[in-house]
PDB file of N, CA and C in Angstrom:
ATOM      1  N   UNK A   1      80.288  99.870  53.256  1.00  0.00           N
ATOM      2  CA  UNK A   1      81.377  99.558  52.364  1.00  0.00           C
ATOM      3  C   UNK A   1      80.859  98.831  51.141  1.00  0.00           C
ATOM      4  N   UNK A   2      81.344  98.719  49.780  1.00  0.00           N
ATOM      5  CA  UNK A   2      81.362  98.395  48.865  1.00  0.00           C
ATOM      6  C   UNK A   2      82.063  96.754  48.607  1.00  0.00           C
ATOM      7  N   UNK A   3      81.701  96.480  47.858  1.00  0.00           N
ATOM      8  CA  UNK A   3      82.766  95.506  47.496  1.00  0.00           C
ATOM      9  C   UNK A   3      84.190  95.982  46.775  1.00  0.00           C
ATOM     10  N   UNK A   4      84.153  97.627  46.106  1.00  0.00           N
ATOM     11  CA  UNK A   4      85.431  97.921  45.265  1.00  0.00           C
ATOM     12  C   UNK A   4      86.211  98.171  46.460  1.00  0.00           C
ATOM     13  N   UNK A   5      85.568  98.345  47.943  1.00  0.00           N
ATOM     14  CA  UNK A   5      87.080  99.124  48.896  1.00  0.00           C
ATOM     15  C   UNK A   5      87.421  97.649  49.789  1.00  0.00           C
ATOM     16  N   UNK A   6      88.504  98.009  49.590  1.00  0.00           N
ATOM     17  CA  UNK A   6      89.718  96.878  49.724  1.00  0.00           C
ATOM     18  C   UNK A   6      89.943  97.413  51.156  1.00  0.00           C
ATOM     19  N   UNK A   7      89.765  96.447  52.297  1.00  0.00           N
ATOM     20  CA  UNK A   7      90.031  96.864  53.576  1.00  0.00           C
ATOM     21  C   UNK A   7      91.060  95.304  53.986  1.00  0.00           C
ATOM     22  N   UNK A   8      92.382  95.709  54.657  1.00  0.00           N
ATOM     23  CA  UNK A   8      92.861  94.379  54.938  1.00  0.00           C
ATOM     24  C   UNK A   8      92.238  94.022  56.674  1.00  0.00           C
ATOM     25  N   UNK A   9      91.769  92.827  56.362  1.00  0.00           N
ATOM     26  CA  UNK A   9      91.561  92.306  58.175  1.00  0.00           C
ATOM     27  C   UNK A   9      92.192  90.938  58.527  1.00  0.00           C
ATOM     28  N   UNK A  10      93.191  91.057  57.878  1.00  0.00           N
ATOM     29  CA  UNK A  10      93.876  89.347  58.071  1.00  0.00           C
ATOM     30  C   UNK A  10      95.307  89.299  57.638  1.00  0.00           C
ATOM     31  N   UNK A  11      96.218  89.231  58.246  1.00  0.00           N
ATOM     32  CA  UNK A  11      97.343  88.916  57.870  1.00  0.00           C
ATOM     33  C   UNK A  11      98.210  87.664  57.976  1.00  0.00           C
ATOM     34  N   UNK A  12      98.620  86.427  57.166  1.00  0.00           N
ATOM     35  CA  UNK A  12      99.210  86.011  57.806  1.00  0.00           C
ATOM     36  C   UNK A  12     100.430  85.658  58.919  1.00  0.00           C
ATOM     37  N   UNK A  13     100.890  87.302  58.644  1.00  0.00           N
ATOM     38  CA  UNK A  13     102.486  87.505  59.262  1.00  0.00           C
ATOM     39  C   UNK A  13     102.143  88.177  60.670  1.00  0.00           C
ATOM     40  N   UNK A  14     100.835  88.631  60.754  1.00  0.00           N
ATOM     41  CA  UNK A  14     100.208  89.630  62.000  1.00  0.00           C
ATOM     42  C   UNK A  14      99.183  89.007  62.853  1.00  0.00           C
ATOM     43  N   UNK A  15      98.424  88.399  62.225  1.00  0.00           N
ATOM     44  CA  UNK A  15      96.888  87.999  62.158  1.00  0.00           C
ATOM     45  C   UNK A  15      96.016  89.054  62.367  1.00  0.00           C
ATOM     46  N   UNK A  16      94.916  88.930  62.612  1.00  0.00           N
ATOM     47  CA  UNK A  16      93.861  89.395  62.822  1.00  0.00           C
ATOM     48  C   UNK A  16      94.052  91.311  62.674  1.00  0.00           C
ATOM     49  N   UNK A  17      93.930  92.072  62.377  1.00  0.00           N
ATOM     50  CA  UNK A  17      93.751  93.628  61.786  1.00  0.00           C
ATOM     51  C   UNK A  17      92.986  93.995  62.902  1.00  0.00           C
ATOM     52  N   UNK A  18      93.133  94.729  63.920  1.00  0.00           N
ATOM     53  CA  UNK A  18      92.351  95.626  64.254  1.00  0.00           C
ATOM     54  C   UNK A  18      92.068  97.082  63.791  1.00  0.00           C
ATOM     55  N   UNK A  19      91.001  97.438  63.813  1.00  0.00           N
ATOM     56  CA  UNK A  19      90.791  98.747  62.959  1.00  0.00           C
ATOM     57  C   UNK A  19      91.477  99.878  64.450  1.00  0.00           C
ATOM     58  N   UNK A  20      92.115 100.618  63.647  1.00  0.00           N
ATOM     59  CA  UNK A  20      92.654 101.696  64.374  1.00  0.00           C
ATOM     60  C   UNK A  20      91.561 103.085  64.786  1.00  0.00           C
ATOM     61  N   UNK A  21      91.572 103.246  66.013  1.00  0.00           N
ATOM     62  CA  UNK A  21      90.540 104.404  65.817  1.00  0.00           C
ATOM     63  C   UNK A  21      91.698 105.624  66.296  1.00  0.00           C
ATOM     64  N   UNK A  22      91.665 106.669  65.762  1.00  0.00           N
ATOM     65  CA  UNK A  22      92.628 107.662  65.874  1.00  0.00           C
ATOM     66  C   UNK A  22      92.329 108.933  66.570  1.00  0.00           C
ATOM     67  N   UNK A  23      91.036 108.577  67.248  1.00  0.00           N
ATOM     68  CA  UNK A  23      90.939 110.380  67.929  1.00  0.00           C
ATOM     69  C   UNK A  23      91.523 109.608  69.662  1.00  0.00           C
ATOM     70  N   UNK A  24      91.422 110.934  70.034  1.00  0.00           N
ATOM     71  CA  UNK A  24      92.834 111.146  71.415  1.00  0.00           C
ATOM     72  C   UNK A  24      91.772 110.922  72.481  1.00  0.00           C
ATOM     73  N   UNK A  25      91.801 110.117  73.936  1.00  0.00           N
ATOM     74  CA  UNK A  25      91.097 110.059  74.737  1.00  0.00           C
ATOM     75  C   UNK A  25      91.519 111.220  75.795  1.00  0.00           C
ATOM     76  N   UNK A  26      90.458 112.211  75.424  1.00  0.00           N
ATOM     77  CA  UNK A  26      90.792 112.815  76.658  1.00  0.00           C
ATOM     78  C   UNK A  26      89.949 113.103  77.451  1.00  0.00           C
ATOM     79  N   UNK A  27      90.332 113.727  78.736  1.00  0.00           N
ATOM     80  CA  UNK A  27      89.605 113.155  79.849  1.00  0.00           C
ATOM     81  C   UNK A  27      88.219 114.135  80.019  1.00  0.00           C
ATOM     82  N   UNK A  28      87.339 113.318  80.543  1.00  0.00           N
ATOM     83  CA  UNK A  28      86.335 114.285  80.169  1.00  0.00           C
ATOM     84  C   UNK A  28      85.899 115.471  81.201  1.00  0.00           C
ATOM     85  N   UNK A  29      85.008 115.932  80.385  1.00  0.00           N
ATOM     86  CA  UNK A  29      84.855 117.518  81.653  1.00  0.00           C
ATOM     87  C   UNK A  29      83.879 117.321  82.942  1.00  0.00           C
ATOM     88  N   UNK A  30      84.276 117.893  83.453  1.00  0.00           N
ATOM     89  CA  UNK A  30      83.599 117.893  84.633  1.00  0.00           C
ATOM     90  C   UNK A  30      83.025 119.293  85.625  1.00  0.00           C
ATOM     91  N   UNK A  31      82.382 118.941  86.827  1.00  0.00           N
ATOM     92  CA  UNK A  31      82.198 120.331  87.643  1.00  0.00           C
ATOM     93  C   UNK A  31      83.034 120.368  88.560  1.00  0.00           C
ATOM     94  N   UNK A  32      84.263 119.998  88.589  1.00  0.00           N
ATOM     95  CA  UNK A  32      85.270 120.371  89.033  1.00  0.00           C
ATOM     96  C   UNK A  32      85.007 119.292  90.893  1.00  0.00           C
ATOM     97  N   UNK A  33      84.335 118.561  90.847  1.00  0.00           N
ATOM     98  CA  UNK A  33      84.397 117.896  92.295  1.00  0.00           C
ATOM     99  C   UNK A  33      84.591 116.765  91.957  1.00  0.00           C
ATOM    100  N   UNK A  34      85.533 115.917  92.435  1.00  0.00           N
ATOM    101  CA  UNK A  34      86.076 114.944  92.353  1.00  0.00           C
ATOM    102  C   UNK A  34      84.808 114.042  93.512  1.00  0.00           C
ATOM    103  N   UNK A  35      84.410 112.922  92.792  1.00  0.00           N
ATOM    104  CA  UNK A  35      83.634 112.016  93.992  1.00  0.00           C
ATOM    105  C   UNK A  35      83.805 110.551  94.616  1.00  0.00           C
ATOM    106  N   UNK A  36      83.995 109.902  95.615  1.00  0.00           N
ATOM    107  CA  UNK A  36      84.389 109.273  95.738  1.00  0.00           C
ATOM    108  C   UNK A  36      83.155 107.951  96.533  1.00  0.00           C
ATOM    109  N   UNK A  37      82.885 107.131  95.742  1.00  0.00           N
ATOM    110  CA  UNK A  37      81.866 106.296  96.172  1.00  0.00           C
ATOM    111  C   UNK A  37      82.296 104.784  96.136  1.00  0.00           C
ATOM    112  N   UNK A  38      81.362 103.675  96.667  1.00  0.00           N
ATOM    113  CA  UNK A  38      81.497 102.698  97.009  1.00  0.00           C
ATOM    114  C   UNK A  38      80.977 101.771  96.136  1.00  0.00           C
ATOM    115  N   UNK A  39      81.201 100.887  95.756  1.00  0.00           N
ATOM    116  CA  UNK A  39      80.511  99.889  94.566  1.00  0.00           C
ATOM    117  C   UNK A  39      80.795  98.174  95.045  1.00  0.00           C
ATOM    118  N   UNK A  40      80.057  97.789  95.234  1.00  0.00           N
ATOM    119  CA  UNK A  40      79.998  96.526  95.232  1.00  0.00           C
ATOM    120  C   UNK A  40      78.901  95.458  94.428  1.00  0.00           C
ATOM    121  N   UNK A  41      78.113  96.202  93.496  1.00  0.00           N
ATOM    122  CA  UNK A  41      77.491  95.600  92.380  1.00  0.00           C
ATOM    123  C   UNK A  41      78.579  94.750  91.514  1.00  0.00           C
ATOM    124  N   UNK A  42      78.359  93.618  91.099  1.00  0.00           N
ATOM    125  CA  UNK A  42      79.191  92.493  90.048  1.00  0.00           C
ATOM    126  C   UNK A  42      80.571  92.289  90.466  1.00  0.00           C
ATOM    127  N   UNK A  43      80.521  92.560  91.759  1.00  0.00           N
ATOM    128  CA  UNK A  43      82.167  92.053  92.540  1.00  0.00           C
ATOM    129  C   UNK A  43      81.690  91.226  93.617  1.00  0.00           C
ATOM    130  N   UNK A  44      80.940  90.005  93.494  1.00  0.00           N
ATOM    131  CA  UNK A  44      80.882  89.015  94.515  1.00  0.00           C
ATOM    132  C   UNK A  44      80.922  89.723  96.073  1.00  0.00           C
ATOM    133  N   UNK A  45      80.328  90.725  96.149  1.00  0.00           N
ATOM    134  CA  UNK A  45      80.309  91.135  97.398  1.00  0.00           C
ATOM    135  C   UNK A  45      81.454  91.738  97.579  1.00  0.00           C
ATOM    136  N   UNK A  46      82.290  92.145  96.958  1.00  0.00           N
ATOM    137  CA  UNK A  46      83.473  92.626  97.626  1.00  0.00           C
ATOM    138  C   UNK A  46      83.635  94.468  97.454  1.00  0.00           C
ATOM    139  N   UNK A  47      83.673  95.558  98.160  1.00  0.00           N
ATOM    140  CA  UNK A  47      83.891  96.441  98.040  1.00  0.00           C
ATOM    141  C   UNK A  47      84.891  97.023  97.406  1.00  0.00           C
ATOM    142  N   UNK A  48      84.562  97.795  96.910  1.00  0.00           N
ATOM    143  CA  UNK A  48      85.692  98.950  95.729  1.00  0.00           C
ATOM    144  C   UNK A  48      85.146 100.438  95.980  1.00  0.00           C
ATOM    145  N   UNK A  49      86.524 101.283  96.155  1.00  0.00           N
ATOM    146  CA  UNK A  49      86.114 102.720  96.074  1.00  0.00           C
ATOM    147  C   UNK A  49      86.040 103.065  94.420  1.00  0.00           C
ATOM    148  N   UNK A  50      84.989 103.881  94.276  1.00  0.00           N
ATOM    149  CA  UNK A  50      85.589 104.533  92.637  1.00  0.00           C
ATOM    150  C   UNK A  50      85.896 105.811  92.787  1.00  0.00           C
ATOM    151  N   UNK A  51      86.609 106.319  92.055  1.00  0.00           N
ATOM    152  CA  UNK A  51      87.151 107.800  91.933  1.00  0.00           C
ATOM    153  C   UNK A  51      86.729 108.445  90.833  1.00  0.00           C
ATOM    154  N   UNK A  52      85.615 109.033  90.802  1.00  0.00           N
ATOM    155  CA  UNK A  52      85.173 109.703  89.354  1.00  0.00           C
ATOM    156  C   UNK A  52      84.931 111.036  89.650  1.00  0.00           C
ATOM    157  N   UNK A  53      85.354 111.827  88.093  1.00  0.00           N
ATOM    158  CA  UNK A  53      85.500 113.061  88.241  1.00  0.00           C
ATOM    159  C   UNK A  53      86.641 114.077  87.903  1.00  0.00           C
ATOM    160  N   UNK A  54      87.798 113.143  87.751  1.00  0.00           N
ATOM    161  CA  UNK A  54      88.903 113.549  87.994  1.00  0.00           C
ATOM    162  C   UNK A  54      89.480 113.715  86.496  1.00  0.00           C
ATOM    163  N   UNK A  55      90.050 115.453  86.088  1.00  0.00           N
ATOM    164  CA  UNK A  55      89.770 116.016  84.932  1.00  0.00           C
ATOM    165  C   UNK A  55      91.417 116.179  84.426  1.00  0.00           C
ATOM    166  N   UNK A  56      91.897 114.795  84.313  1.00  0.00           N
ATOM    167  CA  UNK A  56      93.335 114.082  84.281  1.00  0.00           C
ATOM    168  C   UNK A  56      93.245 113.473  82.692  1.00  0.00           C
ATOM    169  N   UNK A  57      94.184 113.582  81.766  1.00  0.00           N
ATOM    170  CA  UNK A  57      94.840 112.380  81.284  1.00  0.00           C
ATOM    171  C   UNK A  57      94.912 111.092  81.682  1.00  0.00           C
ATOM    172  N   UNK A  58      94.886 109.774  80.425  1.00  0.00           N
ATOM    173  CA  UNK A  58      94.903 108.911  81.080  1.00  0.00           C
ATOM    174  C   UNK A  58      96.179 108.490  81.824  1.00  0.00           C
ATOM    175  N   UNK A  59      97.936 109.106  81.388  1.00  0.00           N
ATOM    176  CA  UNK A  59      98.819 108.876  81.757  1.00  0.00           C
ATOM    177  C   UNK A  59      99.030 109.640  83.591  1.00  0.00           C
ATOM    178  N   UNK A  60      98.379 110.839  83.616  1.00  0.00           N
ATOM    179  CA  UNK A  60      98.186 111.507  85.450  1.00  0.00           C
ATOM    180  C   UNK A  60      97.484 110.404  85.468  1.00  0.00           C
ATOM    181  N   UNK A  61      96.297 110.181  85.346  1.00  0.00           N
ATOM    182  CA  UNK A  61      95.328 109.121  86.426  1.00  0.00           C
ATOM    183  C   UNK A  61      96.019 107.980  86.757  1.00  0.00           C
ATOM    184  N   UNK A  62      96.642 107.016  85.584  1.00  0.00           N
ATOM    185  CA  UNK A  62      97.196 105.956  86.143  1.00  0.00           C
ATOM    186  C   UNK A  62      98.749 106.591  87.202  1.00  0.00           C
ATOM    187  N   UNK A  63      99.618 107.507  87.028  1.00  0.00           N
ATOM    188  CA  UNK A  63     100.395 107.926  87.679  1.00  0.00           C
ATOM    189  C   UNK A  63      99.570 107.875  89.480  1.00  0.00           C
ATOM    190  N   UNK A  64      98.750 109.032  89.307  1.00  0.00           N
ATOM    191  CA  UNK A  64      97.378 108.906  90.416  1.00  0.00           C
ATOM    192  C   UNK A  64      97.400 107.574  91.079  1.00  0.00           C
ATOM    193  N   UNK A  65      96.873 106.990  90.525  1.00  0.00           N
ATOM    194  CA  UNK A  65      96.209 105.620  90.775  1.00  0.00           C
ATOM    195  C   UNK A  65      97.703 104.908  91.269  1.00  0.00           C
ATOM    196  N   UNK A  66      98.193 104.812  91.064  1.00  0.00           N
ATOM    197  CA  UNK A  66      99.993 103.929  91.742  1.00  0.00           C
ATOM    198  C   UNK A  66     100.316 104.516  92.946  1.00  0.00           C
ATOM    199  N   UNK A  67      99.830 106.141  93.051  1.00  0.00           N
ATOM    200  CA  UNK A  67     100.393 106.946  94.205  1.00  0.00           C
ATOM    201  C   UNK A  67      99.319 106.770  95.482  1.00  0.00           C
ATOM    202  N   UNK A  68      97.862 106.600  94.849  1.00  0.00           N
ATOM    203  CA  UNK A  68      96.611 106.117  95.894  1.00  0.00           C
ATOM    204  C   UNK A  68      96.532 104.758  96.295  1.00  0.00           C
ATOM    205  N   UNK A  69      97.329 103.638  95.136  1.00  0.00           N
ATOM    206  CA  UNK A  69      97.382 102.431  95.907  1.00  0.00           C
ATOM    207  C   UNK A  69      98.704 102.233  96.974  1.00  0.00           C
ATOM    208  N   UNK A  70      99.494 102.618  96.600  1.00  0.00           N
ATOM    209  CA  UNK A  70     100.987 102.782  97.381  1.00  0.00           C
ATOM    210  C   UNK A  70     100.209 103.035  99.147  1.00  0.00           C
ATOM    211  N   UNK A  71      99.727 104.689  98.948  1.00  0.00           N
ATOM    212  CA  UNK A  71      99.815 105.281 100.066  1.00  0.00           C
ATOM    213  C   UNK A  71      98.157 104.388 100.933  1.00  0.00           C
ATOM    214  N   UNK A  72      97.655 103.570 100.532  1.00  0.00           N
ATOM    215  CA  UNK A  72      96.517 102.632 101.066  1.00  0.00           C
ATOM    216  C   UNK A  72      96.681 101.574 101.066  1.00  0.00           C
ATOM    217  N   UNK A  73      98.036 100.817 100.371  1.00  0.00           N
ATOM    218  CA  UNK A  73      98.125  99.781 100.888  1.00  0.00           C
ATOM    219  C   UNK A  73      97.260  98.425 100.487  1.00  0.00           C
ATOM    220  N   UNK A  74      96.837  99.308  99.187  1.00  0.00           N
ATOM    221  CA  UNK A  74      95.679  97.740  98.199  1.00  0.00           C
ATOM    222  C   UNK A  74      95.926  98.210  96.796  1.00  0.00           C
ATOM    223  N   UNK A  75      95.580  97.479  96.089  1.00  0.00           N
ATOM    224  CA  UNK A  75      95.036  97.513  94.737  1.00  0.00           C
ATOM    225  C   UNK A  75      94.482  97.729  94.092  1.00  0.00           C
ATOM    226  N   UNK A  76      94.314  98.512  92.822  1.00  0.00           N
ATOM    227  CA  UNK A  76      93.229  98.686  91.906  1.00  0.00           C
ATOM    228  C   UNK A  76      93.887  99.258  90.672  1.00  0.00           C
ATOM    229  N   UNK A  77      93.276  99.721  90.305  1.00  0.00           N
ATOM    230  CA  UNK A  77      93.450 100.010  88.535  1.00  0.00           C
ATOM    231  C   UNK A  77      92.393 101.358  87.722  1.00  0.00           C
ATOM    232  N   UNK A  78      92.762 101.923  86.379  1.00  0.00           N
ATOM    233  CA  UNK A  78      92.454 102.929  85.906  1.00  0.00           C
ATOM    234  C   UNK A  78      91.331 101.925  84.654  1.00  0.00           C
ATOM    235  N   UNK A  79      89.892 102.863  85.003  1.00  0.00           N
ATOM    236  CA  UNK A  79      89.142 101.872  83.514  1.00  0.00           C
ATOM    237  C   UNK A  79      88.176 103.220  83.421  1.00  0.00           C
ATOM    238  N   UNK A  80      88.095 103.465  81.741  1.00  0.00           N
ATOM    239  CA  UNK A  80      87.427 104.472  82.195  1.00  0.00           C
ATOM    240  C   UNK A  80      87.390 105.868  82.792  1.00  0.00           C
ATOM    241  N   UNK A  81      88.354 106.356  83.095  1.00  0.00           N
ATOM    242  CA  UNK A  81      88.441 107.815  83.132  1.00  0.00           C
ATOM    243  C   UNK A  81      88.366 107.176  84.654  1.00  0.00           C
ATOM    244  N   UNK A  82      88.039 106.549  85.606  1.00  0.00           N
ATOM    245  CA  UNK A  82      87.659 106.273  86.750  1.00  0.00           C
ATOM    246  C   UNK A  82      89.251 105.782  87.367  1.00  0.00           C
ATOM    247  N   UNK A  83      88.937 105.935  89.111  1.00  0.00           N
ATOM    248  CA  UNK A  83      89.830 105.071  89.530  1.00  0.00           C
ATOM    249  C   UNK A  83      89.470 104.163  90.561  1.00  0.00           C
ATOM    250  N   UNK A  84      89.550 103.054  90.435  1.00  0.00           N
ATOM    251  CA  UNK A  84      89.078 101.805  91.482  1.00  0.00           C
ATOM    252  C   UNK A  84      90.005 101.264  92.214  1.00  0.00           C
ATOM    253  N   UNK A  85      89.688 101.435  93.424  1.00  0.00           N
ATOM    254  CA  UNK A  85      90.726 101.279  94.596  1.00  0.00           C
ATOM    255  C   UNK A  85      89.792  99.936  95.660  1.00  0.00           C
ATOM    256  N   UNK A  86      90.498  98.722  95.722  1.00  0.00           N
ATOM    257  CA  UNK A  86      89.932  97.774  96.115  1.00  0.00           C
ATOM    258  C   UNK A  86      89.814  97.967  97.802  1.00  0.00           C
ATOM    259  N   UNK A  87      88.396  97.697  97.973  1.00  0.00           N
ATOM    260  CA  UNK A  87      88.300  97.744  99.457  1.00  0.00           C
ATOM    261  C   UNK A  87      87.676  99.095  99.297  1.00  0.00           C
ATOM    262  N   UNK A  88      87.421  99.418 100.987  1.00  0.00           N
ATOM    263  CA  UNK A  88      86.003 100.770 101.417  1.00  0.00           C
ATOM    264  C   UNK A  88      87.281 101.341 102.272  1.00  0.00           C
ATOM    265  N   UNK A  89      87.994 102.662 101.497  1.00  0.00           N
ATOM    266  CA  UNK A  89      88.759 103.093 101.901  1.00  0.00           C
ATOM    267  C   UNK A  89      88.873 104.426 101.646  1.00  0.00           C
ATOM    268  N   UNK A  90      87.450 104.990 101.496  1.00  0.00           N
ATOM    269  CA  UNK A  90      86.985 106.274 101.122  1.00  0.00           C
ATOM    270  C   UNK A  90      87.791 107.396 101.711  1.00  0.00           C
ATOM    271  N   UNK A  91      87.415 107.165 103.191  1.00  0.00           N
ATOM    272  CA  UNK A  91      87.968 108.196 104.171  1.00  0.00           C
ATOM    273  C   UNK A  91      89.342 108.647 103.645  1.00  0.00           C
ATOM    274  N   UNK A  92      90.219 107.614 103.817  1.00  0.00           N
ATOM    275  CA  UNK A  92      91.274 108.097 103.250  1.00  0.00           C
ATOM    276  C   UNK A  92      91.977 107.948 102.313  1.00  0.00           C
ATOM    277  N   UNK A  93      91.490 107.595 101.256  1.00  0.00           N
ATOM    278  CA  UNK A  93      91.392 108.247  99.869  1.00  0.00           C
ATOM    279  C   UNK A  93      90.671 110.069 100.126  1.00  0.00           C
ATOM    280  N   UNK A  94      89.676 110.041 100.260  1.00  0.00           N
ATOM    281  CA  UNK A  94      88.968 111.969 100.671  1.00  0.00           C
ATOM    282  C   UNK A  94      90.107 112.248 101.099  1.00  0.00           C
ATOM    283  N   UNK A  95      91.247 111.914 102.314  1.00  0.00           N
ATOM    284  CA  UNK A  95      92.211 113.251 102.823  1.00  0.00           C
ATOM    285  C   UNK A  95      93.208 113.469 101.864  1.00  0.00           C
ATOM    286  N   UNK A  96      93.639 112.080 101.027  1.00  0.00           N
ATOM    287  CA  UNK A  96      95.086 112.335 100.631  1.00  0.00           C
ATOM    288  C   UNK A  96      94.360 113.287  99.113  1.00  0.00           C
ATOM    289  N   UNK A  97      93.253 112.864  98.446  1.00  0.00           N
ATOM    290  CA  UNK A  97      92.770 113.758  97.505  1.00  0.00           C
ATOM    291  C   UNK A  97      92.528 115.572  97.969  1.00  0.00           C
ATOM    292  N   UNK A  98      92.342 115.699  98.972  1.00  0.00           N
ATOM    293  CA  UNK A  98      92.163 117.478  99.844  1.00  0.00           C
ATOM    294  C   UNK A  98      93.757 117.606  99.832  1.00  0.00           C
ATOM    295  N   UNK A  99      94.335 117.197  99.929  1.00  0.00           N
ATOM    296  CA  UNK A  99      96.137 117.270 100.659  1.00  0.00           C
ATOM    297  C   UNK A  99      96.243 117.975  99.202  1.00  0.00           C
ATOM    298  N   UNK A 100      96.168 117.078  98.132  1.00  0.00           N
ATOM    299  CA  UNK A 100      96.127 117.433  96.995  1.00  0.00           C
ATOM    300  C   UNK A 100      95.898 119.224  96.359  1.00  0.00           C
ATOM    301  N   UNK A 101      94.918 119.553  96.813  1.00  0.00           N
ATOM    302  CA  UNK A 101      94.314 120.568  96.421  1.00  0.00           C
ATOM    303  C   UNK A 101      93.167 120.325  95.609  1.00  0.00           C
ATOM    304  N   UNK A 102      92.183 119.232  95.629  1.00  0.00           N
ATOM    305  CA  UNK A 102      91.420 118.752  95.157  1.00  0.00           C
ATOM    306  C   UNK A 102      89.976 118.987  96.103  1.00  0.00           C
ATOM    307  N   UNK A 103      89.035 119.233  95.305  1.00  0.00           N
ATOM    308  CA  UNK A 103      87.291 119.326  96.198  1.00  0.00           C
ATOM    309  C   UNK A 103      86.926 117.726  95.678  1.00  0.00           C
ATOM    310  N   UNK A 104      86.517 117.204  97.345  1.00  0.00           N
ATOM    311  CA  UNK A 104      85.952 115.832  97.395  1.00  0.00           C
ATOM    312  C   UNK A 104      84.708 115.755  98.216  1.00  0.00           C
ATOM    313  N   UNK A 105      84.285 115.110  97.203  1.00  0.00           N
ATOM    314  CA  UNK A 105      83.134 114.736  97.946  1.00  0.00           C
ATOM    315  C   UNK A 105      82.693 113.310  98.262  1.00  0.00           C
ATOM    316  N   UNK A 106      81.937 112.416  99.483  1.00  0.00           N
ATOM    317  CA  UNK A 106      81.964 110.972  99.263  1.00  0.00           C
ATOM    318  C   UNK A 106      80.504 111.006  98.636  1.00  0.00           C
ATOM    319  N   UNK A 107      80.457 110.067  98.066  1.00  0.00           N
ATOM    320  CA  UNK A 107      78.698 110.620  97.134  1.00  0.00           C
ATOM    321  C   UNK A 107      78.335 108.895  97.422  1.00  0.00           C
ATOM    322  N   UNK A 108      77.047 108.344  97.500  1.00  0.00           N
ATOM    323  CA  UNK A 108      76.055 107.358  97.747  1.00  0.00           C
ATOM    324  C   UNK A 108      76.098 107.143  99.368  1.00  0.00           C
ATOM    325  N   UNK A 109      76.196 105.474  99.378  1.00  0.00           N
ATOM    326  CA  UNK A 109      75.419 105.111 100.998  1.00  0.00           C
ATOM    327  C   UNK A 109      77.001 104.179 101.728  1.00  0.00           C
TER     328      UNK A 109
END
């Protein structure tokens, strides 16, 4: 940038300007297998399933994600194209994703 282009980043009636970025998140491509693994790196020891793979919008995934915590009975959330389901609850997360019409696979240890 120049000094002639006039960009506002401060308002007093708003504050702070965030720059708008305008392209569309969509979900990214995949080989069509949904995978379902275990993570407990930077969670104090505590287990999380992740759900990656899944070739959804972010508005299906979080829909997804309300219908996989409901039917398991814990918590988690949409970050990332991913879905994190608190606790090692792979197994069944894998059936209700097959019920689906979905190819799963559990992928690591």
């Amino acid at each position: 940038m120049t000094m002639n282009d006039s960009r506002l980043v401060y308002s007093t009636d708003t504050g702070r300007i965030k720059e708008t970025n305008n392209t569309q998140s969509d979900a990214p491509k995949g080989d069509g297998i949904v995978r379902i693994r275990k993570e407990t790196k930077g969670r104090k020891g505590k287990g999380m399933s992740i759900i990656d793979g899944l070739a959804m919008n972010d508005v299906e995934l979080k829909a997804l994600c309300t219908q996989l915590k409901k039917q398991c009975g814990c918590g988690g959330s949409v970050k990332d194209h991913k879905i994190e389901i608190q606790g090692d609850v792979r197994d069944k997360l894998k059936q209700l994703l097959e019920a689906k019409g979905m190819r799963v696979k559990l992928a690591g240890g």
